[in-house]
Protein backbone atom coordinates (compact mmCIF):
# COMPACT_ATOMS: atom_id res chain seq x y z
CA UNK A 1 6.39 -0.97 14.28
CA UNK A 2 5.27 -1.61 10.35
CA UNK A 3 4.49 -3.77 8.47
CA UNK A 4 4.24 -4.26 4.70
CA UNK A 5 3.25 -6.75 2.37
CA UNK A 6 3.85 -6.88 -1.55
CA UNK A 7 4.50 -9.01 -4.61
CA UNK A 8 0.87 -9.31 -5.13
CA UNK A 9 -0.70 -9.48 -8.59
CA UNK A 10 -2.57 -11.22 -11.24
CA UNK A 11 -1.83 -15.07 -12.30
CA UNK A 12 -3.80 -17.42 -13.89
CA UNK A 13 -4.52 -20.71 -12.08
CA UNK A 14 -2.25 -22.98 -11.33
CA UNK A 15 0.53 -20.02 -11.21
CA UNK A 16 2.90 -19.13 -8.39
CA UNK A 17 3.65 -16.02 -6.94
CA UNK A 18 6.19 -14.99 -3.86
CA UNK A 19 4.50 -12.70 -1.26
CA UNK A 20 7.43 -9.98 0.84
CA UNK A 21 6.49 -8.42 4.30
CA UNK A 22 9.19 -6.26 5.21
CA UNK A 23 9.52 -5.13 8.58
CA UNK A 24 10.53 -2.19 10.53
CA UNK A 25 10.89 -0.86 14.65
CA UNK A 26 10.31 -5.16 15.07
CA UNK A 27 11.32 -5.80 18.76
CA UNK A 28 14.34 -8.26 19.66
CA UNK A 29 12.12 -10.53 22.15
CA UNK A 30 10.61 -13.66 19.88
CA UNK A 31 7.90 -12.66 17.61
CA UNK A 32 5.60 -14.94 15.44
CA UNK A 33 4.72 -13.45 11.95
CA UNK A 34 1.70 -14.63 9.67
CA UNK A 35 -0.05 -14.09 6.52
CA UNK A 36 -3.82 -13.21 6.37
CA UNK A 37 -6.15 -12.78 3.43
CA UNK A 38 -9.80 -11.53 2.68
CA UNK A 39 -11.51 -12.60 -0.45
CA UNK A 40 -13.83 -9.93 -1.76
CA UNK A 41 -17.20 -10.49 0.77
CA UNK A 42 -15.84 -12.71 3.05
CA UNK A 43 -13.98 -11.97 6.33
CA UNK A 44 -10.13 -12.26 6.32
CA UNK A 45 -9.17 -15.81 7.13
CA UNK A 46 -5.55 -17.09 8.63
CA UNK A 47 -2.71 -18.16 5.88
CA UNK A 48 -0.31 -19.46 7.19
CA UNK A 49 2.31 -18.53 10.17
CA UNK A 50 5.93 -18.96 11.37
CA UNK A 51 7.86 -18.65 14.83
CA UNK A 52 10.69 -16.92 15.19
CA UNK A 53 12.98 -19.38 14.97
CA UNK A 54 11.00 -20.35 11.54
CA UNK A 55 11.06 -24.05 12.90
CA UNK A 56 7.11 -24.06 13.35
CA UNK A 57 5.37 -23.37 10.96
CA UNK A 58 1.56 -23.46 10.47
CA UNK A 59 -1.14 -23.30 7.68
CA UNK A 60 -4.49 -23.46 7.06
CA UNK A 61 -5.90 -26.79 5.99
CA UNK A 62 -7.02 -24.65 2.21
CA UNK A 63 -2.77 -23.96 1.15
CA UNK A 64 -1.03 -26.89 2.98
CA UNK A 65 0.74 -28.45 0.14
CA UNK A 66 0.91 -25.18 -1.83
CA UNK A 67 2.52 -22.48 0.29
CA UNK A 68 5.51 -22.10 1.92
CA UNK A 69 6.43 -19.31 4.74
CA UNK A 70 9.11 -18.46 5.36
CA UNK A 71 11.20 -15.75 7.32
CA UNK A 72 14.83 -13.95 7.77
CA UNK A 73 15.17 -12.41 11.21
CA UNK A 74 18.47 -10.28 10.03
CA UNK A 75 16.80 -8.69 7.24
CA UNK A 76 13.19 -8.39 8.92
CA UNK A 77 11.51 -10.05 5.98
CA UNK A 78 9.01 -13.21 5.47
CA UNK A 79 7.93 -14.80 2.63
CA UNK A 80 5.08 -16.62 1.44
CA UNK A 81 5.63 -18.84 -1.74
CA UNK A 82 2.26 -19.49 -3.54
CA UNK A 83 2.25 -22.70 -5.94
CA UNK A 84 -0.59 -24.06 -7.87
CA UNK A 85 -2.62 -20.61 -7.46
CA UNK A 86 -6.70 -21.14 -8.40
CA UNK A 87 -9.16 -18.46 -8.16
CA UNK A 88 -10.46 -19.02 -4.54
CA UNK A 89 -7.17 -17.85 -3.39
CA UNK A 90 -7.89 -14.45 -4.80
CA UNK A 91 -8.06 -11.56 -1.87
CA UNK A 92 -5.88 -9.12 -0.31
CA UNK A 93 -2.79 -10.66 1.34
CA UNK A 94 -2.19 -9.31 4.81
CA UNK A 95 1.01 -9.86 7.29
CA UNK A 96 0.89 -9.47 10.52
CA UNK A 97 3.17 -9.97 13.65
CA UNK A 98 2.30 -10.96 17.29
CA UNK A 99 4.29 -11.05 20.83
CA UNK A 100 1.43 -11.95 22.85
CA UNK A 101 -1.83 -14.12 22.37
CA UNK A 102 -3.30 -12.61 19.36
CA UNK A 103 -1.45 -10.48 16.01
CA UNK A 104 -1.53 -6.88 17.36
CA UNK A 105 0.20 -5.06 14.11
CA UNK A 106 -0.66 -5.72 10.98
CA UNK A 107 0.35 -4.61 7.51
CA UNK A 108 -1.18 -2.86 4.84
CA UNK A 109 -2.27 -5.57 2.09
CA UNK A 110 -0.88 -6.84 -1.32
CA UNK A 111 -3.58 -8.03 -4.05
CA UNK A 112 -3.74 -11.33 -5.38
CA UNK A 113 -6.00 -12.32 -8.42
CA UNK A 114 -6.36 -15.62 -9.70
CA UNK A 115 -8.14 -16.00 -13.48
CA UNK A 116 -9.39 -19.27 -14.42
């Protein structure tokens, strides 16, 4: 199973940007997806997340109102839509997929970078 994010980049605040994670060797049983990110010196943090079905969705208190997930099972891809970008949402974007209690594979990182 991979993972892999991109569509990172730089934007000046109050930008947008559209995060991909493409997927490959994903099983058929349900699977929840999510996006992760690590600011530079801090420990990566949760995003946001999305069932299967893409009917629940979840996000962290810091990009509700902001960003949207997103997903489409038959082509093995989420999305995250950034709006109104600032500089503490600079880090590396992770995604990540789980079948179980906790996200077991996880993708290799896209860069965002917010200017002010």
């Amino acid at each position: 199973v991979q993972l892999q994010a991109s569509g990172g980049g730089w934007v000046q605040a109050g930008g947008s940007l559209r995060l991909s994670c493409t997927g490959s060797g994903l099983p058929s049983k349900n699977y929840s997806l999510g996006w992760f990110r690590q600011a530079p010196g801090k420990e990566r943090e949760f995003v946001a997340s999305i069932n299967r079905s893409g009917y629940r969705k979840e996000y962290a208190d810091s990009v509700k109102g902001r960003f949207t997930i997103s997903r489409n099972n038959a082509e093995n891809t989420m999305w995250l839509q950034m709006t109104s970008l600032n500089p503490e949402d600079t880090g590396v974007y992770y995604c990540a997929a789980k079948w179980g209690p906790q996200y077991h594979v996880w993708g290799r990182g896209t860069l965002v970078t917010v200017s002010s």
